[in-house]
N, C-alpha and C. Protein backbone atom coordinates (compact mmCIF):
# COMPACT_ATOMS: atom_id res chain seq x y z
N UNK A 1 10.60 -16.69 -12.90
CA UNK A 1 10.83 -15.27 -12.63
C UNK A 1 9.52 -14.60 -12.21
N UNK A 2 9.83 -13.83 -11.51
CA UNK A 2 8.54 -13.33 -10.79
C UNK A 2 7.69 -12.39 -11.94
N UNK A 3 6.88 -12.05 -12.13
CA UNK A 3 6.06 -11.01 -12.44
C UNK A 3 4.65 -10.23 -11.67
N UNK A 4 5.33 -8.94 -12.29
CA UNK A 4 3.53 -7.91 -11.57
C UNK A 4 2.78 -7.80 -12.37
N UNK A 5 1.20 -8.60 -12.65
CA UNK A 5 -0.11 -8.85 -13.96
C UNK A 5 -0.75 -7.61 -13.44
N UNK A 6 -1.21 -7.39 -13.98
CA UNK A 6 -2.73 -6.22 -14.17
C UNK A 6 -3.22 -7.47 -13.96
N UNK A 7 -4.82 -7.40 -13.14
CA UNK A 7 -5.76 -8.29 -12.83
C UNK A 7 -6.89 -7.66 -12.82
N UNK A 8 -7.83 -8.61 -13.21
CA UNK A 8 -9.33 -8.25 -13.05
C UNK A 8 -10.47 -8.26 -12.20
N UNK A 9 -11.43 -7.93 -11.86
CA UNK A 9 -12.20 -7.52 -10.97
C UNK A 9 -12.89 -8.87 -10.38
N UNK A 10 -12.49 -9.80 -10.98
CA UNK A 10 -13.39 -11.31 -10.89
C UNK A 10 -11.66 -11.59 -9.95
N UNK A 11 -10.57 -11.23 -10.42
CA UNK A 11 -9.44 -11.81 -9.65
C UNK A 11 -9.30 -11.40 -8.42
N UNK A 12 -9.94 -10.19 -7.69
CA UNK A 12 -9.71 -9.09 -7.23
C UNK A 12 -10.69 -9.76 -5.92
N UNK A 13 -11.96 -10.15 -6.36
CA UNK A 13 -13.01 -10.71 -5.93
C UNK A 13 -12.81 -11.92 -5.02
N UNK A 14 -11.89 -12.35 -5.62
CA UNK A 14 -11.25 -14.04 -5.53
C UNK A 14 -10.44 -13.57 -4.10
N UNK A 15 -9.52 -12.34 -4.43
CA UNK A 15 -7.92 -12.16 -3.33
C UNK A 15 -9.37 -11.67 -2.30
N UNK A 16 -9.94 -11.30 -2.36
CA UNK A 16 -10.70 -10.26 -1.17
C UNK A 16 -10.93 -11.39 -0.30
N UNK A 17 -11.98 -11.91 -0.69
CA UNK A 17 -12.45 -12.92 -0.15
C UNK A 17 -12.06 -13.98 0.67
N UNK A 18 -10.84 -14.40 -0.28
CA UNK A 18 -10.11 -15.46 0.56
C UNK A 18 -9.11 -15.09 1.17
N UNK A 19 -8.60 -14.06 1.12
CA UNK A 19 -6.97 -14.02 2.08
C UNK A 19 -7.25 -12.55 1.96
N UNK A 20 -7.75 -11.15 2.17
CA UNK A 20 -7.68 -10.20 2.45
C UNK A 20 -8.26 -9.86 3.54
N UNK A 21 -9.72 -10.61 3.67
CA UNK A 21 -10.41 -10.19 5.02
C UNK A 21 -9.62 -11.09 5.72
N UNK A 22 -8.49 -12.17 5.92
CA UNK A 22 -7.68 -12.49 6.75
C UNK A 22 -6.65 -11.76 7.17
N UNK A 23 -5.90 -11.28 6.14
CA UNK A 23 -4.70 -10.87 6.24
C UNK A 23 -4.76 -9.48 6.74
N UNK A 24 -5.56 -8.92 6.84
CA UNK A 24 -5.59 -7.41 7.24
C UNK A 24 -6.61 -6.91 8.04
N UNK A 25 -6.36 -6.55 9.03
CA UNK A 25 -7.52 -5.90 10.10
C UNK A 25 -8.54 -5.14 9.84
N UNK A 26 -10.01 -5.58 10.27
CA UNK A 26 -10.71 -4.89 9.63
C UNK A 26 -10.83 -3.50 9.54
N UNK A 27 -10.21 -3.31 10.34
CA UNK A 27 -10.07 -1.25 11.24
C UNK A 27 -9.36 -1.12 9.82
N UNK A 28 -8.03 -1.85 9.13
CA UNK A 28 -7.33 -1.43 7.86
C UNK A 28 -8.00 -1.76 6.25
N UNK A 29 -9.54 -1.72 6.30
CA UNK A 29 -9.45 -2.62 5.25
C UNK A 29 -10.77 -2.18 4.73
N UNK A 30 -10.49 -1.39 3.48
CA UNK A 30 -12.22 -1.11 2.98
C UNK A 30 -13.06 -2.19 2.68
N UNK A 31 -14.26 -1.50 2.92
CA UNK A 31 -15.61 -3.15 2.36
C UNK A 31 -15.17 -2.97 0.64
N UNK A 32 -15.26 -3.99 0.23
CA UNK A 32 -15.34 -4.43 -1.26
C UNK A 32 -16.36 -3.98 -2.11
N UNK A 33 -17.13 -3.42 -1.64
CA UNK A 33 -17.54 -2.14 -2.79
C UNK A 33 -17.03 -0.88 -3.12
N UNK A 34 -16.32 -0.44 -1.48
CA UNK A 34 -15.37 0.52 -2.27
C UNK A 34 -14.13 0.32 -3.18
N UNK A 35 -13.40 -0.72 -3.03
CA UNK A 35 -12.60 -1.81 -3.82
C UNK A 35 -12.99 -1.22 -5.30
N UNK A 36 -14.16 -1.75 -5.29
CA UNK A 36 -14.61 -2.32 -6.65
C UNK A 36 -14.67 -0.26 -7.40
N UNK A 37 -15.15 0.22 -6.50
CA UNK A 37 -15.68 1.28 -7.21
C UNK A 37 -14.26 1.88 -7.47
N UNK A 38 -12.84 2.09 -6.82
CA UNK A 38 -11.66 2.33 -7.20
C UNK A 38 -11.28 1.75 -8.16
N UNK A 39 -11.46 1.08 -8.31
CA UNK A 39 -10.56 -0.08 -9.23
C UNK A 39 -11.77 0.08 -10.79
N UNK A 40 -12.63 0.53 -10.57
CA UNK A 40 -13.48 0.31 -12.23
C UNK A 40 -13.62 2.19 -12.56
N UNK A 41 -13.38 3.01 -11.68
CA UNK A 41 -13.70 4.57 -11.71
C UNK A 41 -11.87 4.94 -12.43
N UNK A 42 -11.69 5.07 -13.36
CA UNK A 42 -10.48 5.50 -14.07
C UNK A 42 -9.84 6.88 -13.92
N UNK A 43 -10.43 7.42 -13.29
CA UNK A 43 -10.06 8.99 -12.65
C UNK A 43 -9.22 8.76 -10.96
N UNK A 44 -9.70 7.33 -10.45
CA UNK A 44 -8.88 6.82 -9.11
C UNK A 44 -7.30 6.59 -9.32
N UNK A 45 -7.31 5.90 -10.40
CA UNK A 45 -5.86 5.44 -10.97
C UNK A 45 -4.89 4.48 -9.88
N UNK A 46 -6.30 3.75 -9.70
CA UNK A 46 -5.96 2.56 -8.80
C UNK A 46 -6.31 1.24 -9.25
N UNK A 47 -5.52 0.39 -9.05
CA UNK A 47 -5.06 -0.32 -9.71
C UNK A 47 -4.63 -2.27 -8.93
N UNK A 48 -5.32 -3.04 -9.21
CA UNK A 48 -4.77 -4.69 -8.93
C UNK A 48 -3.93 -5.30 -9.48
N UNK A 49 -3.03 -6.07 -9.15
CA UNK A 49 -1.54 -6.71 -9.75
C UNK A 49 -1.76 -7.98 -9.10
N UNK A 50 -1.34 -9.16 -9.53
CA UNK A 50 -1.14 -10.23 -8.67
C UNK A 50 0.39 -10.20 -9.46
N UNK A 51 0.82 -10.83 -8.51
CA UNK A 51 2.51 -11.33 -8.30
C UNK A 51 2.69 -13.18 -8.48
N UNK A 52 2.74 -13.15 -9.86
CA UNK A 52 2.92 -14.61 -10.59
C UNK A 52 4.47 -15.10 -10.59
N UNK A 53 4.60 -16.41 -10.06
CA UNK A 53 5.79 -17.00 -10.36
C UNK A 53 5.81 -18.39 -11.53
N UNK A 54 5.92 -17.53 -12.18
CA UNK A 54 5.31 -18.22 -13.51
C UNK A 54 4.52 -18.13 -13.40
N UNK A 55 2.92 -19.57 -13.41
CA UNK A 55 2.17 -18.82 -13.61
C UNK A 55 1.14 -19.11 -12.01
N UNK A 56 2.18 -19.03 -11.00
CA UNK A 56 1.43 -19.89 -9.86
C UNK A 56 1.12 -18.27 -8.76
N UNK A 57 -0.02 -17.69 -8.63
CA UNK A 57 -0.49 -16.69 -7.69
C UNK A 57 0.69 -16.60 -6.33
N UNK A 58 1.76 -15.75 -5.98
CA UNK A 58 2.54 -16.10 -4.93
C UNK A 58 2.33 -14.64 -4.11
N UNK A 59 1.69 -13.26 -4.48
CA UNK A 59 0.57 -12.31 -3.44
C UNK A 59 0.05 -11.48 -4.31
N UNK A 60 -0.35 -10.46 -3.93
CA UNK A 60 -0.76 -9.18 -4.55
C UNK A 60 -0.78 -7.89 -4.36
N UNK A 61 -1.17 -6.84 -5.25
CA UNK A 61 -1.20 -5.58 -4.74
C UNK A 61 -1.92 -4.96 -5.05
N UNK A 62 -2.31 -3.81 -4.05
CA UNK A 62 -2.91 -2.57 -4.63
C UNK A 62 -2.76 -1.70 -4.43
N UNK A 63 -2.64 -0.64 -5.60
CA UNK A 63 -2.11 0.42 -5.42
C UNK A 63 -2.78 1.67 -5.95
N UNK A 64 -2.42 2.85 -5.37
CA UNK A 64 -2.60 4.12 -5.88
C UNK A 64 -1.46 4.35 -6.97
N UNK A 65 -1.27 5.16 -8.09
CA UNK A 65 -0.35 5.73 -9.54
C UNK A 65 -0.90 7.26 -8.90
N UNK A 66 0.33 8.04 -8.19
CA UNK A 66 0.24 9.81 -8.56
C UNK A 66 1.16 10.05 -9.64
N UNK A 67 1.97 10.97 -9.95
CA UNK A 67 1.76 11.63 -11.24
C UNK A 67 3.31 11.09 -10.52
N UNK A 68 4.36 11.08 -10.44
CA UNK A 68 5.48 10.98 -9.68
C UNK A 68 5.88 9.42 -8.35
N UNK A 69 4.88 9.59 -7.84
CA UNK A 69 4.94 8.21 -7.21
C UNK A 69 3.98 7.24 -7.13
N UNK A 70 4.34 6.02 -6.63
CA UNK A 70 3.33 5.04 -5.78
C UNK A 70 3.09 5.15 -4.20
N UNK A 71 1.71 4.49 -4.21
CA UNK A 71 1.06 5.02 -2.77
C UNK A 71 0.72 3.17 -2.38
N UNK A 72 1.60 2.09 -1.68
CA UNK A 72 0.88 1.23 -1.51
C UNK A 72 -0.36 0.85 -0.86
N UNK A 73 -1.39 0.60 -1.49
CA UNK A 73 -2.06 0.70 -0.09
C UNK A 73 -2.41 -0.49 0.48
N UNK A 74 -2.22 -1.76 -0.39
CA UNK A 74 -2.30 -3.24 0.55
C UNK A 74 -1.25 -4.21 -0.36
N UNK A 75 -0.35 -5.16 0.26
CA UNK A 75 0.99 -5.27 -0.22
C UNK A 75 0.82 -7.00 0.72
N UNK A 76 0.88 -8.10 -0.32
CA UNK A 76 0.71 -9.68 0.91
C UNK A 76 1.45 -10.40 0.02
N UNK A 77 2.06 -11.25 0.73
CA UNK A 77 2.40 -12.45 -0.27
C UNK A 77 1.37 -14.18 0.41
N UNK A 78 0.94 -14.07 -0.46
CA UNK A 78 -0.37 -15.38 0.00
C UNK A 78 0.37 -16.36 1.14
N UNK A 79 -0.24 -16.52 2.31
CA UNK A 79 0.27 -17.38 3.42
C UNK A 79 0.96 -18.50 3.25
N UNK A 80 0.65 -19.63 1.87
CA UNK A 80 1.22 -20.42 1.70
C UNK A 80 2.83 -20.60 1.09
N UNK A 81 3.12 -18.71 0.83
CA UNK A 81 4.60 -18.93 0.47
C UNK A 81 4.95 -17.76 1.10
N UNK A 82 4.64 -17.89 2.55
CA UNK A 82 5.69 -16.85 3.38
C UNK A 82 7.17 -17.32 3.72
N UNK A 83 7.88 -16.46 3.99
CA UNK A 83 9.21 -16.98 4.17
C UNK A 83 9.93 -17.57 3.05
N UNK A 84 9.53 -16.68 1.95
CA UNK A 84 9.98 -18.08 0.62
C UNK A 84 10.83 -16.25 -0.34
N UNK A 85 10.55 -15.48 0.60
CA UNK A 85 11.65 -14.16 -0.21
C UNK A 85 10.58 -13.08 -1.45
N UNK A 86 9.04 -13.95 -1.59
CA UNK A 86 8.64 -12.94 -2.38
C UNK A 86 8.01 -11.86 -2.03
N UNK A 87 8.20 -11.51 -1.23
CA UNK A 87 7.53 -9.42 -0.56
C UNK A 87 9.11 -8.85 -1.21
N UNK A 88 10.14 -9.08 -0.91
CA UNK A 88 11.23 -8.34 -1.35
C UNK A 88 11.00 -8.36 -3.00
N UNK A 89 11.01 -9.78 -3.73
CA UNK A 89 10.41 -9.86 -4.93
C UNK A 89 9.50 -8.76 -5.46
N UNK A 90 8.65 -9.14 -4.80
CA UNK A 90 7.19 -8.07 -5.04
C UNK A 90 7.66 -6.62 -5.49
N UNK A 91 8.72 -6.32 -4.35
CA UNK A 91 8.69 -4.85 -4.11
C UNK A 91 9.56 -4.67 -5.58
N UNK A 92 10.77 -5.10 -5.43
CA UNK A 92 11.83 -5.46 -6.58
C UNK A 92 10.99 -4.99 -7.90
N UNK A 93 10.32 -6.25 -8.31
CA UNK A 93 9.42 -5.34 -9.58
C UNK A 93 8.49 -4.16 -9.69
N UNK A 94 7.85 -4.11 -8.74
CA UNK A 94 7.19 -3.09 -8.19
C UNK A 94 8.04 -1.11 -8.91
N UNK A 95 9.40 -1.69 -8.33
CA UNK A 95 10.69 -0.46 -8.46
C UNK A 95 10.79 -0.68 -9.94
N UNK A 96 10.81 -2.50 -10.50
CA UNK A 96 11.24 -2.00 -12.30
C UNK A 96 10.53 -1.20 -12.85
N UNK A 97 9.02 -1.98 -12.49
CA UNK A 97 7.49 -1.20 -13.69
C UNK A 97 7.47 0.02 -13.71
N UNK A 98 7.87 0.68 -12.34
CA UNK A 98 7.10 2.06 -12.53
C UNK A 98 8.69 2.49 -12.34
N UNK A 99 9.51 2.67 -12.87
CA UNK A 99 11.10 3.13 -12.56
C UNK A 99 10.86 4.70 -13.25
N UNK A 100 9.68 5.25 -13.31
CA UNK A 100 10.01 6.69 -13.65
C UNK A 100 9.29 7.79 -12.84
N UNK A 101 9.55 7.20 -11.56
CA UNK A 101 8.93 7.56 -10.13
C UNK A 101 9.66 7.90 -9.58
N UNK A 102 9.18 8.58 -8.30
CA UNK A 102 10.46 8.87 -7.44
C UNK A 102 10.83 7.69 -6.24
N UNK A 103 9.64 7.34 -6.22
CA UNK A 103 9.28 6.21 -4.83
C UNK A 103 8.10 5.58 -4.92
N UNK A 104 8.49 4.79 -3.89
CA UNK A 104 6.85 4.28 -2.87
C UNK A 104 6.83 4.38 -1.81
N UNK A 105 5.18 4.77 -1.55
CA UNK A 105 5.64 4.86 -0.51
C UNK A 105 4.17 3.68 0.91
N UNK A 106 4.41 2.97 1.71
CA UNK A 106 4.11 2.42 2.25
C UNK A 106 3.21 2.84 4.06
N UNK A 107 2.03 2.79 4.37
CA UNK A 107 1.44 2.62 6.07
C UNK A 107 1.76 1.92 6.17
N UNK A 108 2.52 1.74 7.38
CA UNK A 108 2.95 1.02 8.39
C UNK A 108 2.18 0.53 9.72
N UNK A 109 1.75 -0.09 10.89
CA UNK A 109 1.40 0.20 11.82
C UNK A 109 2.77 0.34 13.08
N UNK A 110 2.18 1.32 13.97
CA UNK A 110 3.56 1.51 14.71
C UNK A 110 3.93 -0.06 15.18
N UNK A 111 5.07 0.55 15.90
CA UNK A 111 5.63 -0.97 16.27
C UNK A 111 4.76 -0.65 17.80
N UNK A 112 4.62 -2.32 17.72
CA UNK A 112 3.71 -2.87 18.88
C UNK A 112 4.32 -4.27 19.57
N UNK A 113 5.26 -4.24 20.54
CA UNK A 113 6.05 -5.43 20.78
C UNK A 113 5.38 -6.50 21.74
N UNK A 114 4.35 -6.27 21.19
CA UNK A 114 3.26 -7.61 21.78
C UNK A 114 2.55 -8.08 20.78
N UNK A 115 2.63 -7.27 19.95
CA UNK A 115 2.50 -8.14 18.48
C UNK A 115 4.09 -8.15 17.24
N UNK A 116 4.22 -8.91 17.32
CA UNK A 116 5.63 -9.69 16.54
C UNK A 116 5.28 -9.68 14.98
N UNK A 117 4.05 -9.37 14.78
CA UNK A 117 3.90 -9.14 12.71
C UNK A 117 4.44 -7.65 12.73
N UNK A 118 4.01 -6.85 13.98
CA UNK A 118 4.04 -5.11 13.12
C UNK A 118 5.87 -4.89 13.52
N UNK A 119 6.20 -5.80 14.35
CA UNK A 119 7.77 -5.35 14.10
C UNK A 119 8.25 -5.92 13.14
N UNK A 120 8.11 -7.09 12.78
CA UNK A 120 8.36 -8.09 11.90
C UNK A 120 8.20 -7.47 10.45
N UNK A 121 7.19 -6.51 10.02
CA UNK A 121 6.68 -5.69 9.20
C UNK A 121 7.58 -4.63 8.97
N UNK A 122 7.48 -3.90 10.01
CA UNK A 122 8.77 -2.42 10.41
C UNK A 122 9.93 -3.03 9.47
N UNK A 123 10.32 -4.37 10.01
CA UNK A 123 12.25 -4.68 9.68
C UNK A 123 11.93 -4.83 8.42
N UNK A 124 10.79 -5.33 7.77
CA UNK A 124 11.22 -5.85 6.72
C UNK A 124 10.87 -4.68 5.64
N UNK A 125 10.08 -3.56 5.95
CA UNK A 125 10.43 -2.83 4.58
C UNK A 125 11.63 -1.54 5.19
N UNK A 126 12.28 -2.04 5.86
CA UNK A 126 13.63 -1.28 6.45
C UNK A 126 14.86 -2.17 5.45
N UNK A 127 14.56 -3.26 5.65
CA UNK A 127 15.41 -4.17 5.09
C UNK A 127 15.24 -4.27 3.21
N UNK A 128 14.03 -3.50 3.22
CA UNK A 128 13.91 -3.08 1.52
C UNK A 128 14.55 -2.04 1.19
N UNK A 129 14.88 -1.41 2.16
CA UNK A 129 15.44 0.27 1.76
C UNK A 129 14.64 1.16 2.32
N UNK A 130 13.51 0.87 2.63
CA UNK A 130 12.66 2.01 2.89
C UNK A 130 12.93 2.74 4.14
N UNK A 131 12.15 3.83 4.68
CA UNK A 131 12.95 5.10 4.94
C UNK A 131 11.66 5.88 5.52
N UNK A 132 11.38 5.08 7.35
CA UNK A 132 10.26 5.87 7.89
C UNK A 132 10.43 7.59 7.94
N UNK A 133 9.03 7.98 7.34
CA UNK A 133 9.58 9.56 7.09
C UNK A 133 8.80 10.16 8.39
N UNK A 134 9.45 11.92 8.75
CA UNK A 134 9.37 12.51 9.78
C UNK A 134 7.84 13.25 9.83
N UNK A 135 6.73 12.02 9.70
CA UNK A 135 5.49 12.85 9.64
C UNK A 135 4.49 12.04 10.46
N UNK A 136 3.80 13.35 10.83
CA UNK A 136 2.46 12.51 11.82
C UNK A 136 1.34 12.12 10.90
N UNK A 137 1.44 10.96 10.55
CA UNK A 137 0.55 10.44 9.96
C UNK A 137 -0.79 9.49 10.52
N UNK A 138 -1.58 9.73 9.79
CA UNK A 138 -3.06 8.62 9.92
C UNK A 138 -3.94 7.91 8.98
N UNK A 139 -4.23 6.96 9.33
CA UNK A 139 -5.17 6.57 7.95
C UNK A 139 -6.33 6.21 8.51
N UNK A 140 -7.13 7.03 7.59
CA UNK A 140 -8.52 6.91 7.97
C UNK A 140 -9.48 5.89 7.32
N UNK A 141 -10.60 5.48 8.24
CA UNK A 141 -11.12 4.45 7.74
C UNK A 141 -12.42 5.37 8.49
N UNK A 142 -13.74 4.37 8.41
CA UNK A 142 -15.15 4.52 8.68
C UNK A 142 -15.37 4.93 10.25
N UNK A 143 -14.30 4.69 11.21
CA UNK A 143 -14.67 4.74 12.50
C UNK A 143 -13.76 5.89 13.01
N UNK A 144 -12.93 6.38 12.14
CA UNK A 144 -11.96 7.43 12.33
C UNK A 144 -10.76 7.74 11.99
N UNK A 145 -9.88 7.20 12.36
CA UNK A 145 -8.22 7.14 12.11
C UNK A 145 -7.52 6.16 12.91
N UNK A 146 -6.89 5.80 12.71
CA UNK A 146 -5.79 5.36 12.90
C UNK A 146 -4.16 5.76 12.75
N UNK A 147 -3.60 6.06 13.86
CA UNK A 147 -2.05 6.61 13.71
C UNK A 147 -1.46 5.16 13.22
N UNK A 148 -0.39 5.83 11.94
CA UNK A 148 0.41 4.93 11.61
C UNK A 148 1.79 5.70 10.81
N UNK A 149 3.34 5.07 10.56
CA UNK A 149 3.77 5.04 10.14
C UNK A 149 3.77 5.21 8.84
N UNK A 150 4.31 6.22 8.47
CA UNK A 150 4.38 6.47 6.52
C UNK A 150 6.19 6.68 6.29
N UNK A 151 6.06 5.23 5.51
CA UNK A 151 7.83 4.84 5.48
C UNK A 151 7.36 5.14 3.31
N UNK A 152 9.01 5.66 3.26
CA UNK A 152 9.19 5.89 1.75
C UNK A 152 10.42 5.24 1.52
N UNK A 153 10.18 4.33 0.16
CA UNK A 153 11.66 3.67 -0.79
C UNK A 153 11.83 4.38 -1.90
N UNK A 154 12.85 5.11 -2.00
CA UNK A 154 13.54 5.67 -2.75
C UNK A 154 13.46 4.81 -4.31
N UNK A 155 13.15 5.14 -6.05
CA UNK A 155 13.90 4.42 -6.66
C UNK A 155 14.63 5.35 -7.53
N UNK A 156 14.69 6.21 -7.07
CA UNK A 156 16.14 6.89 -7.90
C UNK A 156 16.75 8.07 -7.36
N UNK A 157 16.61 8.03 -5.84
CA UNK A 157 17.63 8.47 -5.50
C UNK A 157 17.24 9.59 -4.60
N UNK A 158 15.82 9.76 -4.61
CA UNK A 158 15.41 10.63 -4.82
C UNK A 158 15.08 11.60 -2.99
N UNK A 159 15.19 12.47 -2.50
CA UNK A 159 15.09 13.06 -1.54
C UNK A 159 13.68 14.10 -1.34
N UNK A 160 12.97 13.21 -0.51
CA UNK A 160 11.88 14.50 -0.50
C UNK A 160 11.42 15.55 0.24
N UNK A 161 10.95 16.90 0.03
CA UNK A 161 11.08 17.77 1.40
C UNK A 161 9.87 17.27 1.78
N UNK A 162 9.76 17.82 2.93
CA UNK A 162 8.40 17.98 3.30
C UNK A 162 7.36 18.51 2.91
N UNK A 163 7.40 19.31 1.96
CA UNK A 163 5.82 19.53 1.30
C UNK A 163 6.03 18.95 0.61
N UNK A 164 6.72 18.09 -0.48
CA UNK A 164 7.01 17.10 -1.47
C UNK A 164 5.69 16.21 -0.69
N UNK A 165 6.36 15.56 0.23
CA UNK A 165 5.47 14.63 1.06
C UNK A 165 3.69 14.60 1.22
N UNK A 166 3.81 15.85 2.33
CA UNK A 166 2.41 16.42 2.01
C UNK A 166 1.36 16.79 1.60
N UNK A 167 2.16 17.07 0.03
CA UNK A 167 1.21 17.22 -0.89
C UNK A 167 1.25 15.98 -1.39
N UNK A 168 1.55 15.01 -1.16
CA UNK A 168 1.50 13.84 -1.78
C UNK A 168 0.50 12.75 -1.18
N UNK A 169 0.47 13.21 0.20
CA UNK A 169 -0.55 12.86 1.17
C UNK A 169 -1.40 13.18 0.85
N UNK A 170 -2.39 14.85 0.38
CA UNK A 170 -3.18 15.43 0.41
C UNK A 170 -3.80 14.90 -1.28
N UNK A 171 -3.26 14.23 -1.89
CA UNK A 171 -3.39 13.90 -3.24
C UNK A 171 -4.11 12.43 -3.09
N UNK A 172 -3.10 11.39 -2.30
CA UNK A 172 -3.62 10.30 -2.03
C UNK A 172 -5.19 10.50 -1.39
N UNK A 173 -5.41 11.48 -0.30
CA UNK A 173 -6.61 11.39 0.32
C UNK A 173 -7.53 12.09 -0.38
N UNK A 174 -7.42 12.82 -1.20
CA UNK A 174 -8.30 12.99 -2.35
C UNK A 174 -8.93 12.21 -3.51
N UNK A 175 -7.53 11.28 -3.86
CA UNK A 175 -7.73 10.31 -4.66
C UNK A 175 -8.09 9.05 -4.49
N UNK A 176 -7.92 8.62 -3.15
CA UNK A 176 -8.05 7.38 -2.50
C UNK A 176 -8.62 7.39 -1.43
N UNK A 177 -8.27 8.33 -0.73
CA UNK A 177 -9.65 8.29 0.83
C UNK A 177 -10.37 9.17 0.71
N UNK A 178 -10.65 9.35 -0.32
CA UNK A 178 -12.24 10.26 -0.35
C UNK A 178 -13.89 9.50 0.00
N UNK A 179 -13.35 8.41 0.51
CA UNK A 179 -14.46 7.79 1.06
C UNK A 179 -15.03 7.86 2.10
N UNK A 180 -13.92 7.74 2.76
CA UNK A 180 -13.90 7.82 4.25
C UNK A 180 -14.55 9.20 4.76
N UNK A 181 -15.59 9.06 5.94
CA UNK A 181 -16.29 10.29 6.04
C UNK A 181 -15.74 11.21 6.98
N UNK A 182 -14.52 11.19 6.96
CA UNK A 182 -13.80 11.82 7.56
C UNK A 182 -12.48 12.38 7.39
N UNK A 183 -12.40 11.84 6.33
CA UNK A 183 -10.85 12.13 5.40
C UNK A 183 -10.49 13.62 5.41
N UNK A 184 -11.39 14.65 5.33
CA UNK A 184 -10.76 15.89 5.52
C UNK A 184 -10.06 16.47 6.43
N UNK A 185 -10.85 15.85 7.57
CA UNK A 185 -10.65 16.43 9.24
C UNK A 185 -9.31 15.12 9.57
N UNK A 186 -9.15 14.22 9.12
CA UNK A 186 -8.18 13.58 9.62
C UNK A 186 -6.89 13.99 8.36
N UNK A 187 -7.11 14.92 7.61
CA UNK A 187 -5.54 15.16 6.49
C UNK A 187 -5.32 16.35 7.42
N UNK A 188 -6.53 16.97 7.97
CA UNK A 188 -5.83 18.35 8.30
C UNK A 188 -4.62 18.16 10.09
N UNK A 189 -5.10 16.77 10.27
CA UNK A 189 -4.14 16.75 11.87
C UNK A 189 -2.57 16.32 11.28
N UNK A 190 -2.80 15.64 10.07
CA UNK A 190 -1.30 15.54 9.12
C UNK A 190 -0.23 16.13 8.88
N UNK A 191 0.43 16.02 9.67
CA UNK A 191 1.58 17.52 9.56
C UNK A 191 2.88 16.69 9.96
């Protein structure tokens, strides 16, 4: 049966290294000191999970905790067991642990039909339930922004307006992209 661990900074060290600077573009992907400084600063309320099948590493996560939802912000199942059903897994517990949320919610990159992962990506947290929402979104990194997709999964039912959203945005980039030297000027094109 699958499980989501709390993990440690030596585990964290381990996923970076070997399958994160692969799996994710560097334009998407903080250097590992900011990592580290989220993940040990307790006021971030961010947080590492690996996803154990029993007791064999099958991906991981990391995430932002707001007061109401989850904010994913990097979501893999390790290369050697793709196609084997655990990202749906993942998400699945993901919805038990924190079941007193309203959602999660997931960046996307737009769809790009010359690359076959970001549609491939699109279907599959469509095929979780999730629920691209009606906002111009970006995520900012060191060189600027990036436009992307901000899709939300419902786990109880839950309907959000649009400032629901927004301010939920404006929380994450306070709490989580306050690194980025540009995070202000790229929340304010967010609408």
């Amino acid at each position: 049966m699958l499980q989501i661990q709390k993990a440690t900074i030596e585990d964290f060290s381990k996923i970076y290294n070997t399958y994160m600077l692969k799996q994710f573009p560097a334009s998407e992907l903080k250097n590992i000191d900011d990592f580290i400084h989220l993940l040990t600063d307790s006021r971030c309320s961010y947080y590492f999970y690996l996803a154990k099948d029993d007791q064999t590493t099958v991906g991981y996560v990391l995430l932002y905790k707001g007061c109401n939802f989850i904010w994913i912000d990097y979501i893999a199942v390790l290369p050697e067991f793709y196609s084997k059903g655990y990202g749906k897994k993942i998400i699945e517990s993901l919805k038990n642990n924190f079941a007193n949320i309203n959602g999660l919610y997931f960046e996307v990159e737009k769809p790009d039909v010359s690359d076959f992962n970001t549609v491939r990506r699109i279907k599959f947290y469509s095929m979780c339930g999730a629920k691209k929402l009606d906002c111009n979104y970006y995520y900012p990194n060191n060189d600027g922004a990036i436009p992307m997709d901000l899709f939300f999964l419902s786990v109880n039912n839950t309907s959000l307006s649009r400032t629901t959203v927004l301010d939920n945005i404006a929380e994450v980039f306070q709490k989580l992209h306050f690194m980025c030297p540009h995070a202000k000027e790229i929340l304010n094109r967010i609408n």
